[in-house]
N, C-alpha and C. Protein backbone atom coordinates (compact mmCIF):
# COMPACT_ATOMS: atom_id res chain seq x y z
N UNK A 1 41.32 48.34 16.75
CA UNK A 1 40.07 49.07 16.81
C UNK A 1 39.29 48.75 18.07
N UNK A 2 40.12 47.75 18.75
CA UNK A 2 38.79 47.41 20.36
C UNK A 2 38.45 48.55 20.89
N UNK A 3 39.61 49.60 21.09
CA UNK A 3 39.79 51.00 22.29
C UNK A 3 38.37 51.84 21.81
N UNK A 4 38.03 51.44 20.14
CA UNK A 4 37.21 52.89 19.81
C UNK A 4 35.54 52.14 20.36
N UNK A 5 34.92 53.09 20.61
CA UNK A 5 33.34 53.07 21.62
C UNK A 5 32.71 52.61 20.04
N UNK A 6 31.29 51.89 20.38
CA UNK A 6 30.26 51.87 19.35
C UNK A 6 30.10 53.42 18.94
N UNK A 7 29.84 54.43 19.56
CA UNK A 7 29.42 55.78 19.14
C UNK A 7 31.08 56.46 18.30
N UNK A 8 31.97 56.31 18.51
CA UNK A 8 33.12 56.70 17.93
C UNK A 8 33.16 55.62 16.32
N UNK A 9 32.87 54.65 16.58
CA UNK A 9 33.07 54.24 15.18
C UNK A 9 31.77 54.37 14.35
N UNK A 10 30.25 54.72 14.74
CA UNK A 10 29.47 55.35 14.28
C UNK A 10 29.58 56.09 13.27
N UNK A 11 30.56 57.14 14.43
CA UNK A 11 30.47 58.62 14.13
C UNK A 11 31.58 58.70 12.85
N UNK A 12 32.93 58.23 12.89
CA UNK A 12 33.87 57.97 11.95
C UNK A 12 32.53 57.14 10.32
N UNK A 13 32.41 56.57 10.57
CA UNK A 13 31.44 55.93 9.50
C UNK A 13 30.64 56.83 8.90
N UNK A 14 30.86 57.86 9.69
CA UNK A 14 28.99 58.75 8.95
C UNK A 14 30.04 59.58 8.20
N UNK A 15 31.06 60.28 8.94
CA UNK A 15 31.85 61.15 8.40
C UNK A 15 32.72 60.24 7.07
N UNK A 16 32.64 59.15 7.18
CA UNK A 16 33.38 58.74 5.86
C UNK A 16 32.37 58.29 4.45
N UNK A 17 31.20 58.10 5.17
CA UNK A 17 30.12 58.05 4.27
C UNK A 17 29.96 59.19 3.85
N UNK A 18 29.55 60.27 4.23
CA UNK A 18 29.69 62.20 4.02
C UNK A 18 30.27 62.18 2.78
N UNK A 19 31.30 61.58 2.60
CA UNK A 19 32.31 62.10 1.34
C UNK A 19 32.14 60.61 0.61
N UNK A 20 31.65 59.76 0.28
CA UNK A 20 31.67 58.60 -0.40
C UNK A 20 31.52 59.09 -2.32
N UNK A 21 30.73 60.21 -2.17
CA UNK A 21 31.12 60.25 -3.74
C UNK A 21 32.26 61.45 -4.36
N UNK A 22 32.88 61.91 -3.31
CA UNK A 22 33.97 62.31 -3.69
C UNK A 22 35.32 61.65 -4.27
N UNK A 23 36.04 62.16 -5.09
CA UNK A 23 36.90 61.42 -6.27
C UNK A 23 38.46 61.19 -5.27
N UNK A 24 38.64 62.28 -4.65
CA UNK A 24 39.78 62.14 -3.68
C UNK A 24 39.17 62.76 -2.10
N UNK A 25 38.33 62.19 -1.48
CA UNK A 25 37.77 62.60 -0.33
C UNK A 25 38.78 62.36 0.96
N UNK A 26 40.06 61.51 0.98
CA UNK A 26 40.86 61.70 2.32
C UNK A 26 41.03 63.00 3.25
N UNK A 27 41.44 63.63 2.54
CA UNK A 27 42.22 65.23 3.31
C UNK A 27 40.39 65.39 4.11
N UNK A 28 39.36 65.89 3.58
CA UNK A 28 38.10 66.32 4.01
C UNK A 28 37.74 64.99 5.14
N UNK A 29 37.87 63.52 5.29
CA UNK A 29 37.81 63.14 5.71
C UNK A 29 38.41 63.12 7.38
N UNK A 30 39.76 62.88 7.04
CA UNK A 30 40.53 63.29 8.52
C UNK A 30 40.47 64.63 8.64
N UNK A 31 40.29 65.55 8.14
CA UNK A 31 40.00 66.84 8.68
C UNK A 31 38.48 66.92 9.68
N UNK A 32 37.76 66.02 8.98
CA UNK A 32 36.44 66.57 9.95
C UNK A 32 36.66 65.32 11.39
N UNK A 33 37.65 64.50 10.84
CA UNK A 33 37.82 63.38 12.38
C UNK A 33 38.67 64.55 13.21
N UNK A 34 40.09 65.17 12.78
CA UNK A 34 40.79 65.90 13.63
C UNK A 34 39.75 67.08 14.40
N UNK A 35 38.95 67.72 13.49
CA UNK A 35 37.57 68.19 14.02
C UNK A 35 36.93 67.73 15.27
N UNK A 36 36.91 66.44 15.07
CA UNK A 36 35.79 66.08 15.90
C UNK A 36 36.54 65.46 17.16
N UNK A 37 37.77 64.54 17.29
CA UNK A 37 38.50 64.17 18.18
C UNK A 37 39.75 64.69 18.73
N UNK A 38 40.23 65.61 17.67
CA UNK A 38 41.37 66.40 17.87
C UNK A 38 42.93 65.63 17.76
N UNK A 39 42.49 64.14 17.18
CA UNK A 39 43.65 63.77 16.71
C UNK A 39 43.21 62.63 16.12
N UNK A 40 44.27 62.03 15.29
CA UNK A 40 43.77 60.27 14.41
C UNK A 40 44.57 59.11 15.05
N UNK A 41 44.22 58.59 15.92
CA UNK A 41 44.98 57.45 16.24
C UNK A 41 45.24 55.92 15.32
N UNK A 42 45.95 55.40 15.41
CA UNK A 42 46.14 54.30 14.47
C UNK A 42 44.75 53.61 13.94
N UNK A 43 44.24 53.21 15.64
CA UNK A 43 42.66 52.57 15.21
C UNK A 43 41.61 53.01 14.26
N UNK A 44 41.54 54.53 14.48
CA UNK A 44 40.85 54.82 13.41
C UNK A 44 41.60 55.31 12.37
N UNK A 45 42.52 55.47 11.74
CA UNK A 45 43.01 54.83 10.68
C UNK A 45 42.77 53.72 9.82
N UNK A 46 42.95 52.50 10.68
CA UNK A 46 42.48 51.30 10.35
C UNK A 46 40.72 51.82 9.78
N UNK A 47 39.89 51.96 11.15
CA UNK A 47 38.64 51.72 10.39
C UNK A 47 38.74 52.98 9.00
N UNK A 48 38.88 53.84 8.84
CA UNK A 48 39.19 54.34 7.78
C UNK A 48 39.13 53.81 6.39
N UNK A 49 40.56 53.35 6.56
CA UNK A 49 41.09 52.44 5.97
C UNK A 49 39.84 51.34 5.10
N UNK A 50 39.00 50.33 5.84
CA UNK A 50 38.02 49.42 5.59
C UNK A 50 37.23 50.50 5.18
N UNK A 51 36.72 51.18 5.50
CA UNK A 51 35.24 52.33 4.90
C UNK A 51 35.86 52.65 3.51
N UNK A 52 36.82 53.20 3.52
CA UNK A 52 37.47 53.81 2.23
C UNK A 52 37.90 52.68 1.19
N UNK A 53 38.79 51.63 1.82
CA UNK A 53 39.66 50.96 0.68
C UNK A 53 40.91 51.58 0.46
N UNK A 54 41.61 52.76 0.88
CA UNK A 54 42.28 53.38 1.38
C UNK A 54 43.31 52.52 2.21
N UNK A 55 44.77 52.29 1.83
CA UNK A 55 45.37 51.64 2.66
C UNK A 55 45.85 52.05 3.87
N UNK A 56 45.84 51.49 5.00
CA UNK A 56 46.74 52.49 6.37
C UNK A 56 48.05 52.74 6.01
N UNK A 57 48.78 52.31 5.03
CA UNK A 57 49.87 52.65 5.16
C UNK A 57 49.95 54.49 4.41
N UNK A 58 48.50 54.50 3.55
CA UNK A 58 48.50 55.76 2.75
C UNK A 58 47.88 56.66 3.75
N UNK A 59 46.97 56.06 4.58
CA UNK A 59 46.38 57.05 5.16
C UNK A 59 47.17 57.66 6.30
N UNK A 60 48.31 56.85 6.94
CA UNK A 60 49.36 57.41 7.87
C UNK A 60 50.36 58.10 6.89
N UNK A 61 50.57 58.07 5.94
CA UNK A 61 51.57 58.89 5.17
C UNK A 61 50.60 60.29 5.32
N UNK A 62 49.60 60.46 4.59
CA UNK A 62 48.43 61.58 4.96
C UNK A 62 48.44 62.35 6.30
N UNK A 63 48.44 61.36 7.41
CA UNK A 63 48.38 61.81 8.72
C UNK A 63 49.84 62.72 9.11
N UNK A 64 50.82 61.92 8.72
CA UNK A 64 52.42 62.33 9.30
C UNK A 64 53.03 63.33 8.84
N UNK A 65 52.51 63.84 6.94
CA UNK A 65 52.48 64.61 6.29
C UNK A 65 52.37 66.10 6.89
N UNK A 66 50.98 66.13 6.58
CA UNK A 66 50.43 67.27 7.65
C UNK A 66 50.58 67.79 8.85
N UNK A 67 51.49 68.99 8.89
CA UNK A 67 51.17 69.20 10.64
C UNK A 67 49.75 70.01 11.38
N UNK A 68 49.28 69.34 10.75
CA UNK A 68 47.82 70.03 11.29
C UNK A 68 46.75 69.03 11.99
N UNK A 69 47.49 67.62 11.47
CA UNK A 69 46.70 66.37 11.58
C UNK A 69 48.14 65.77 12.97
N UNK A 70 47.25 64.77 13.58
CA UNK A 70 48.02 64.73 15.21
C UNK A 70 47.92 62.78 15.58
N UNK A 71 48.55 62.47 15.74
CA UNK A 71 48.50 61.06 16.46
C UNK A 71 48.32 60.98 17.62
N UNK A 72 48.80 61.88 18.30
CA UNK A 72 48.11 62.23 19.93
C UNK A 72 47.18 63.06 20.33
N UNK A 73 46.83 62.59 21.19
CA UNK A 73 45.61 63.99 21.93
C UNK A 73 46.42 65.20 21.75
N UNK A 74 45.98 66.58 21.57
CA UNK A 74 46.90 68.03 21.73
C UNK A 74 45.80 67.90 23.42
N UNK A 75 46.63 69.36 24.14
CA UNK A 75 46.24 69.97 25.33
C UNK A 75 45.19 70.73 24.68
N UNK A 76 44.37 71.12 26.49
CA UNK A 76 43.04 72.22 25.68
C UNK A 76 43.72 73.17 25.34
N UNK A 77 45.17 74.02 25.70
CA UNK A 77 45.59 75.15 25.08
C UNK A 77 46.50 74.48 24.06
N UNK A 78 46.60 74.71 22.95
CA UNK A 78 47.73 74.55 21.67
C UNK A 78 48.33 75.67 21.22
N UNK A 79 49.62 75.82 21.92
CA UNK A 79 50.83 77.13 21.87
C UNK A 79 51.53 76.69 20.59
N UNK A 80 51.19 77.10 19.53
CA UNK A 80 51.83 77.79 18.13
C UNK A 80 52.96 78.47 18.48
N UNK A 81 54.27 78.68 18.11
CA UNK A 81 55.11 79.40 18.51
C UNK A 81 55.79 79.67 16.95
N UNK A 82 55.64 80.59 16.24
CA UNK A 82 56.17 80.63 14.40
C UNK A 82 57.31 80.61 14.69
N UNK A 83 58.29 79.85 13.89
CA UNK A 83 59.60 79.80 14.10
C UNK A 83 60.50 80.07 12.33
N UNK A 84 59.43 80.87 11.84
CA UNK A 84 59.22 81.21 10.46
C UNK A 84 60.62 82.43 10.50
N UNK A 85 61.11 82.71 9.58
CA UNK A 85 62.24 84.05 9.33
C UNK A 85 62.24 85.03 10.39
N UNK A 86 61.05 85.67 9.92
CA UNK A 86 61.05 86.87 10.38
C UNK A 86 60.60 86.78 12.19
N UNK A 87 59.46 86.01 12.62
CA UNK A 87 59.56 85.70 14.12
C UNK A 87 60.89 85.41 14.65
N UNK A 88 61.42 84.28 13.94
CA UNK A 88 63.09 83.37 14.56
C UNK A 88 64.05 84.51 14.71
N UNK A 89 64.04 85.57 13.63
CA UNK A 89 64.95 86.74 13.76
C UNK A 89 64.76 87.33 14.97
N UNK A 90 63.15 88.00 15.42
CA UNK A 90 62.90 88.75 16.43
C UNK A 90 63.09 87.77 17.85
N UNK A 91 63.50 86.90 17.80
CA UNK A 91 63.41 85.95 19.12
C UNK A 91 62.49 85.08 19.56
N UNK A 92 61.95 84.19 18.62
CA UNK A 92 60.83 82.98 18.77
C UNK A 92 61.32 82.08 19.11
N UNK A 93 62.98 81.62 18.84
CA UNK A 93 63.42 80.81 20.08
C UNK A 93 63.36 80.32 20.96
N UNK A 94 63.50 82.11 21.47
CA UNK A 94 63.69 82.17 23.19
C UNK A 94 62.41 82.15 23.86
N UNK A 95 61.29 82.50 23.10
CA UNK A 95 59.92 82.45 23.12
C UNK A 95 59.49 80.85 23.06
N UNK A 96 59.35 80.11 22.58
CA UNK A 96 59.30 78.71 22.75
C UNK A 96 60.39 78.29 23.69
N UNK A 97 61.60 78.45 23.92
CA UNK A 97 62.45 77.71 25.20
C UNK A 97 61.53 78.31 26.31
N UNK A 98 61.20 79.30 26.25
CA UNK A 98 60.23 79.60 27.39
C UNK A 98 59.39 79.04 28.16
N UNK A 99 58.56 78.75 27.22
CA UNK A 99 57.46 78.27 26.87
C UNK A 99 57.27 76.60 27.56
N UNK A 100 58.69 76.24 27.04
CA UNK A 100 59.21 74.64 27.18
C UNK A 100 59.62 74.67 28.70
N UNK A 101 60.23 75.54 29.27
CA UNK A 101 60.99 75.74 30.56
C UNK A 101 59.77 76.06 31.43
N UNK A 102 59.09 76.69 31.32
CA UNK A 102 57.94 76.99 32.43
C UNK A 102 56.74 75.65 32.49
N UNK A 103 56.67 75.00 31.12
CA UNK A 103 55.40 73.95 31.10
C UNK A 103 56.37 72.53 31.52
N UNK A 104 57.33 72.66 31.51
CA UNK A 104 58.30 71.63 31.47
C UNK A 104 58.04 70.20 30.61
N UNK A 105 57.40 70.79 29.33
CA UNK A 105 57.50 70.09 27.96
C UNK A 105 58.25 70.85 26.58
N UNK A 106 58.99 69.57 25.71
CA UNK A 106 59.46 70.02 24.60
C UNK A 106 58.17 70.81 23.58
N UNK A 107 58.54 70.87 22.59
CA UNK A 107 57.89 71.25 21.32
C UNK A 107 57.14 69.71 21.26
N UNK A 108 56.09 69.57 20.54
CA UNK A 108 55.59 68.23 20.13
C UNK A 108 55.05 67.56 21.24
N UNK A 109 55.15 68.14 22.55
CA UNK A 109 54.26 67.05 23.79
C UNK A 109 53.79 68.17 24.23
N UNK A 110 52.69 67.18 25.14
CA UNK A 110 51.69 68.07 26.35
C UNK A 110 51.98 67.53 27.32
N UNK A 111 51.33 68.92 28.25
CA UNK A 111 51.59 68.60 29.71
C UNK A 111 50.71 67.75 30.46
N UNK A 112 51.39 66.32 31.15
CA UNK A 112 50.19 65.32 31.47
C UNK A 112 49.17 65.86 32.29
N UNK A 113 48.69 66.78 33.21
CA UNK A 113 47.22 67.65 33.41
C UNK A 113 46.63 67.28 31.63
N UNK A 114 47.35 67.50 30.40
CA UNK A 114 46.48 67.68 29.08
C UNK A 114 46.15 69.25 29.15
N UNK A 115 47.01 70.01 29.43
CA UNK A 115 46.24 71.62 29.64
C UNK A 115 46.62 72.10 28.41
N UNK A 116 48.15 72.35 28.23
CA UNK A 116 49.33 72.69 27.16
C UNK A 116 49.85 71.78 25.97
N UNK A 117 49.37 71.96 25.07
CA UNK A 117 50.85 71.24 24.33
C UNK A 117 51.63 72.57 23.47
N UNK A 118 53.26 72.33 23.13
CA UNK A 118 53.86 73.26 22.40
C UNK A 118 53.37 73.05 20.84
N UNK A 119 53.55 73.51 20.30
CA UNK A 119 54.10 73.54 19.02
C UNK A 119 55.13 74.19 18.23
N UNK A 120 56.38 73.94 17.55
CA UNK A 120 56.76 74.74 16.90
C UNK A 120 56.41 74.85 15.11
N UNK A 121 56.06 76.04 14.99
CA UNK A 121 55.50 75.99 13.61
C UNK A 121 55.97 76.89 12.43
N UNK A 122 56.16 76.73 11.39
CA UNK A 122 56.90 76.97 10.22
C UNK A 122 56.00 78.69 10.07
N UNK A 123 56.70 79.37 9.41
CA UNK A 123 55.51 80.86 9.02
C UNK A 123 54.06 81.00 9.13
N UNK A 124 53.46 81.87 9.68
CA UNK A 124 52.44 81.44 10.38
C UNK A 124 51.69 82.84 9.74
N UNK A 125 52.30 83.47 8.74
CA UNK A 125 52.02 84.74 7.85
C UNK A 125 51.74 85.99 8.75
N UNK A 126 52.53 85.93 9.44
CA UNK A 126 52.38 87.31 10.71
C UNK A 126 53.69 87.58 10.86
N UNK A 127 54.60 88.10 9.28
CA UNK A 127 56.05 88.61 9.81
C UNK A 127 55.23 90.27 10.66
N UNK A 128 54.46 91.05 10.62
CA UNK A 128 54.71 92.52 10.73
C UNK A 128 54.19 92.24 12.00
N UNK A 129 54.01 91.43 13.17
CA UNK A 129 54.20 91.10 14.52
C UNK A 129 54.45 90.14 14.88
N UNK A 130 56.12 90.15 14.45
CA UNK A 130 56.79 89.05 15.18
C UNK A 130 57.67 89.28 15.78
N UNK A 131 57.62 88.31 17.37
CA UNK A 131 57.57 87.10 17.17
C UNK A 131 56.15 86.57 17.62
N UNK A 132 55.62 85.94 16.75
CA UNK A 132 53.97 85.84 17.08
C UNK A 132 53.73 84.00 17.73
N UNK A 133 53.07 84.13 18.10
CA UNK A 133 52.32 82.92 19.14
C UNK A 133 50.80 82.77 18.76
N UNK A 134 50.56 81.45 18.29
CA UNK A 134 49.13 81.34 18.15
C UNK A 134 48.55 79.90 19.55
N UNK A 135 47.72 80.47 19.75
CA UNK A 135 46.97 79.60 20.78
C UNK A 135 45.47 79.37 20.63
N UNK A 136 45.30 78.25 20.25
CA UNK A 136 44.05 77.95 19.57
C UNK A 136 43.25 78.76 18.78
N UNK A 137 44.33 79.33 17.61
CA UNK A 137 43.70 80.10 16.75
C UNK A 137 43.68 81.58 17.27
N UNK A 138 43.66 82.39 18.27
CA UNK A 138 44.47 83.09 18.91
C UNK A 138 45.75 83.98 18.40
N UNK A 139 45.87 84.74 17.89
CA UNK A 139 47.02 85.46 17.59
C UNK A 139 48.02 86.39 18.90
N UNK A 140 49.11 85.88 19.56
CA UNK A 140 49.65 86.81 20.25
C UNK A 140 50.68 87.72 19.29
N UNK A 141 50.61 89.12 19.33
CA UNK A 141 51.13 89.78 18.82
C UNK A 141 52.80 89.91 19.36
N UNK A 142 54.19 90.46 19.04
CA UNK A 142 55.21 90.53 19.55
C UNK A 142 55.61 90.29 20.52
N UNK A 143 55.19 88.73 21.11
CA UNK A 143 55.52 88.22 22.41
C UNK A 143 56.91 88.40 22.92
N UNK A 144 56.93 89.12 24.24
CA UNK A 144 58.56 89.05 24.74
C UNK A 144 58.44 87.80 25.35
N UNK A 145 59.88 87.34 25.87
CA UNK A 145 59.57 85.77 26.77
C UNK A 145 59.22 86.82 28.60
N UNK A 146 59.48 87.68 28.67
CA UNK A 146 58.91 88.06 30.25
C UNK A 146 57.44 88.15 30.00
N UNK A 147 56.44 87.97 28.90
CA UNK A 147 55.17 87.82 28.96
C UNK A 147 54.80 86.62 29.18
N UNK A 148 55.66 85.56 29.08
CA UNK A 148 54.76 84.56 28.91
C UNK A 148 54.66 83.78 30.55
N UNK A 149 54.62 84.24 31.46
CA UNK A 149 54.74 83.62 32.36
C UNK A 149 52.93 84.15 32.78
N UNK A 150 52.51 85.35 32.03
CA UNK A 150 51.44 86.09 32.44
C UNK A 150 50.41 85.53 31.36
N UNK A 151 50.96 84.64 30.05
CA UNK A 151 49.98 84.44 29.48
C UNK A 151 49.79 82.83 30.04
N UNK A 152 50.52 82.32 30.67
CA UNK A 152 50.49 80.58 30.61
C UNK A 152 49.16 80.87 32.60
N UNK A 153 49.72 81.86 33.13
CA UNK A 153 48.87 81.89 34.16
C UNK A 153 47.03 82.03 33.73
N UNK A 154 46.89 83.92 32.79
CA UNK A 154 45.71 83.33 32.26
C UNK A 154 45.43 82.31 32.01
N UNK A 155 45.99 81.95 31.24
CA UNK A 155 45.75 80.37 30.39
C UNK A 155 44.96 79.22 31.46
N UNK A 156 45.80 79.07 32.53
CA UNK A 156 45.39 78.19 33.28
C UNK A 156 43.95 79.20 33.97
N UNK A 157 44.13 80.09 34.28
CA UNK A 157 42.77 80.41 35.15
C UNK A 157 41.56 80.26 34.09
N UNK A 158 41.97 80.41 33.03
CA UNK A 158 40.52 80.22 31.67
C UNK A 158 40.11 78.74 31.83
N UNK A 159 41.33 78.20 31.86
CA UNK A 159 41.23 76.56 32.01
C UNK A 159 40.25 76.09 32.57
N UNK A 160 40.77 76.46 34.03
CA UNK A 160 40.52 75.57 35.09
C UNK A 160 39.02 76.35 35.56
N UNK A 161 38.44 78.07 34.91
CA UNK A 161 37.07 78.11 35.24
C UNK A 161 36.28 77.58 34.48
N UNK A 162 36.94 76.76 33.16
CA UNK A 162 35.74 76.16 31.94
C UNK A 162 35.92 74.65 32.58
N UNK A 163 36.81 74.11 33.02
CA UNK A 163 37.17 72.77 33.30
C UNK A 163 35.82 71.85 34.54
């Protein structure tokens, strides 16, 4: 816990106090930390862990469980790529190798800038435009892979004028 700031373990404290009279308050808990930091690192786990009574070994089962919950930082863009039936049929594959070949990261990492990370993700309930791509919540409709060289460029010019 040294790495986390006085204001980060504050802030974890208030959010675990928030839910103190809830009967099973974990899931609402790391949801409003992934909220707020965009991922759970071990440390705060641990403090977790002490606020709750909650063991780390339960609360990383919780974390590893979920793919929605992250041990690493994600990039400011998070490329969803459904690799669900009906996308994988239409070519979500080749749409994520894409994806991987132009950022020159796998599925599961970001690009050290921190701009991109991949994801590959299970049904994403958009068979009737697939192969679909979500990017921070973002829906791309029937992505070919010759689009994506035009969406990773936006991408970066959105970036780099909010950056």
């Amino acid at each position: 816990m040294a790495h986390l700031s006085d204001a980060a373990v504050a802030k974890i404290s208030e959010i675990c106090d928030r839910y103190a009279e809830e009967k099973t308050p974990m899931m609402m808990i790391l949801s409003d930390i992934q909220k707020e930091y965009g991922y759970i690192p071990l440390e705060v786990q641990e403090l977790v862990s002490k606020k709750t009574g909650v063991s780390v070994a339960d609360i990383y089962g919780v974390v590893t469980f979920y793919s929605f919950f992250s041990l690493k930082p994600k990039g400011k863009f998070v490329v969803g790529v459904c690799l669900g039936t009906a996308c994988y049929v239409k070519g979500a594959q080749q749409v994520i190798d894409k994806f991987s070949e132009i950022l020159g990261i796998a599925p599961g990492e970001t690009t050290e800038d921190g701009m991109f990370t991949i994801d590959a993700l299970r049904c994403i309930g958009a068979c009737g435009i697939a192969p679909a791509v979500s990017i921070n919540g973002r829906v791309y409709p029937k992505v070919e892979v010759k689009a994506i060289p035009g969406i990773i460029e936006e991408l970066r010019a959105e970036g780099g004028a909010n950056a």
